[in-house]
Protein backbone atom coordinates (compact mmCIF):
# COMPACT_ATOMS: atom_id res chain seq x y z
CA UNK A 1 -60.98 86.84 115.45
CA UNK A 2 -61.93 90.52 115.63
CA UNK A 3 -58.79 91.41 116.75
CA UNK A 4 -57.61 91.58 113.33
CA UNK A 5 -60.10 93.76 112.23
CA UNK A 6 -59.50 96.36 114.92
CA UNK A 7 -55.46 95.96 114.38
CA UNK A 8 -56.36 96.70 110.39
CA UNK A 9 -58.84 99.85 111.57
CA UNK A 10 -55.74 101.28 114.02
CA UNK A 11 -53.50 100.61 111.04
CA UNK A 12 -55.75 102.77 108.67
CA UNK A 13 -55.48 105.63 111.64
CA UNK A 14 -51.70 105.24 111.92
CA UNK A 15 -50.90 105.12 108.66
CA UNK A 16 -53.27 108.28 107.87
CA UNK A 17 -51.87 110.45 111.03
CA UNK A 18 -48.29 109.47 110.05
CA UNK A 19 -48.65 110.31 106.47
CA UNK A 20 -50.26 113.88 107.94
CA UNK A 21 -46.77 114.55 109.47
CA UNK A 22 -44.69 113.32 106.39
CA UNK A 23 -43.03 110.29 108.10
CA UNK A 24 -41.57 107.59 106.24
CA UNK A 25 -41.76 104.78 108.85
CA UNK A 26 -44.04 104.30 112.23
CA UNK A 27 -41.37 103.44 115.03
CA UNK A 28 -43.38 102.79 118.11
CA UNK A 29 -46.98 102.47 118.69
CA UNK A 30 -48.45 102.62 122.05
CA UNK A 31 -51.67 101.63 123.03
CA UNK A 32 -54.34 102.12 125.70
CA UNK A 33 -56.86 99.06 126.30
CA UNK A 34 -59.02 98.76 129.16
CA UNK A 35 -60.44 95.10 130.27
CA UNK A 36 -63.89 96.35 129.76
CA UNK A 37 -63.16 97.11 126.14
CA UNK A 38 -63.88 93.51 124.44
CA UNK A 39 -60.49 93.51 123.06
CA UNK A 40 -58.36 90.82 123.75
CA UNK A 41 -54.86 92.95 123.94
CA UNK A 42 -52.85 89.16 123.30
CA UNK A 43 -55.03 88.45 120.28
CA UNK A 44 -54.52 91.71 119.09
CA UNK A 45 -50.84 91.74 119.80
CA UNK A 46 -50.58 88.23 117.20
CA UNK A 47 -52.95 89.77 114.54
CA UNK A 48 -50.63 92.57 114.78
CA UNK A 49 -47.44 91.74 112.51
CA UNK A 50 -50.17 90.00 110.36
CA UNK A 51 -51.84 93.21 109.76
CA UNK A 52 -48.90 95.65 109.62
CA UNK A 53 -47.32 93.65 106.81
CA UNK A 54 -46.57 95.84 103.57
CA UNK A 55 -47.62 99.13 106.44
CA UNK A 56 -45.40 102.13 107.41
CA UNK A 57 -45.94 100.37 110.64
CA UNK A 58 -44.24 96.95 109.24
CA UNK A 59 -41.60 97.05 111.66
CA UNK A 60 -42.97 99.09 114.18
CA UNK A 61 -42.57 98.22 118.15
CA UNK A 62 -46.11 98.08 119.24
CA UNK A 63 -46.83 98.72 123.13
CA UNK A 64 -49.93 97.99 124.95
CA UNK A 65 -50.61 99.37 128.40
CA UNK A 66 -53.75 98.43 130.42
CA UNK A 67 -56.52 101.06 130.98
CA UNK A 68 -57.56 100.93 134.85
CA UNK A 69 -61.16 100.63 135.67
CA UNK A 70 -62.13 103.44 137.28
CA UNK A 71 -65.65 104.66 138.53
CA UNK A 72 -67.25 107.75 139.97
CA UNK A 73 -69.73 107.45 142.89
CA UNK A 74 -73.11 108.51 142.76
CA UNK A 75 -73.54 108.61 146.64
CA UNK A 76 -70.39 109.75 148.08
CA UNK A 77 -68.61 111.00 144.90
CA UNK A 78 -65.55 109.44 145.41
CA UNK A 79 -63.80 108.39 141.98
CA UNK A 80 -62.25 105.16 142.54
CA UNK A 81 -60.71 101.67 141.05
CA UNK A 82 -62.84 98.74 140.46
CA UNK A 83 -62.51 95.80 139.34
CA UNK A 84 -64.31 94.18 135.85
CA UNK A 85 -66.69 92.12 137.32
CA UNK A 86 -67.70 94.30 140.06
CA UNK A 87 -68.05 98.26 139.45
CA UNK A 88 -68.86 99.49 143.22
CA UNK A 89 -66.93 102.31 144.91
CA UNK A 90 -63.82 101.19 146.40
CA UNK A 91 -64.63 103.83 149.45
CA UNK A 92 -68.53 103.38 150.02
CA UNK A 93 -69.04 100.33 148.75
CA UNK A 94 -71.78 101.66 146.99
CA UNK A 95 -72.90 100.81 143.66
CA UNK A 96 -74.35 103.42 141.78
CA UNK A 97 -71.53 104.08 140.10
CA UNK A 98 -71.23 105.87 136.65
CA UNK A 99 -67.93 104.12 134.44
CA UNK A 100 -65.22 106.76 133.75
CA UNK A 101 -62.74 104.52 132.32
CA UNK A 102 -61.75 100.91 131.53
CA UNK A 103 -63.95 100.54 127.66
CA UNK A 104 -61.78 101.92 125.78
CA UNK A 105 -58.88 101.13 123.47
CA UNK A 106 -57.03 104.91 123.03
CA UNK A 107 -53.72 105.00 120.64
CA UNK A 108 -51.92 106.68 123.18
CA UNK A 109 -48.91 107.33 121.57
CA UNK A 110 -47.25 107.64 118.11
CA UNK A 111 -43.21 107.35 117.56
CA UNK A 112 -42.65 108.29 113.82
CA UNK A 113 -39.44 108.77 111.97
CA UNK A 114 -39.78 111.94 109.84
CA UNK A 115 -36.63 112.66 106.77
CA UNK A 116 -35.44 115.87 107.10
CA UNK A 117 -32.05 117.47 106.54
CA UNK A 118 -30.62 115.25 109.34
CA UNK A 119 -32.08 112.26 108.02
CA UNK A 120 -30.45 113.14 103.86
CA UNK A 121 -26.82 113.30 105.90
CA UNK A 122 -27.09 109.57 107.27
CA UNK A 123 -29.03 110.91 111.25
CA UNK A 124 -31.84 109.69 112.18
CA UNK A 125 -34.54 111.79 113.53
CA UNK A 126 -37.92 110.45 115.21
CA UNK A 127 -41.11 112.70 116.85
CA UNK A 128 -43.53 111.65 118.94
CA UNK A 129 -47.52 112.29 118.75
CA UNK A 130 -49.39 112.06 121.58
């Protein structure tokens, strides 16, 4: 299952960009993965806790939104939806067609909770990273 291996490499990035901003815990992930990308977002949403065990991100609530597929027309220029198996334009019909989005797998998103003052008088405080 590759899907653990890619939850293990976006681990590795979370945990590196959260230590960057000093935060003790990862609250929310959120995730980008197009149907195009080869990643199986279910799979990788069961390697997850698996993966994030022992992880700033241990208890983190991880979010995965789909990526549309979208494609840019080579004969009337029109950028437009498609769908995976099929990658014409939805206003031509025409199918040279360069892929603008839909292959990838983007972290979107970071929710980290960062101690500060707040934090040392019993607050919570969280930031967000986009």
């Amino acid at each position: 299952m590759h899907e653990l291996s890619v939850c293990l490499s976006l681990l590795d990035q979370v945990e590196r960009i959260a230590r960057e901003h000093g935060a003790d815990r990862v609250v929310r992930i959120v995730l980008r993965i197009g149907p195009l990308s080869g990643v199986e977002a279910p799979l990788l949403a069961n390697a997850y806790p698996l993966a994030a065990a022992g992880t700033l991100a241990e208890h983190a609530l991880l979010d995965i939104e789909p990526a549309p597929i979208r494609v840019l027309c080579r004969e009337c220029g029109a950028e437009t939806e498609a769908l995976p198996n099929q990658l014409v334009c939805s206003n031509c019909g025409g199918w040279r067609t360069r892929l603008l989005s839909g292959d990838e797998m983007l972290l979107a998103n970071l929710e980290l909770r960062i101690p500060d003052a707040a934090s040392a008088q019993g607050l919570s405080s969280s930031t967000s990273i986009s």
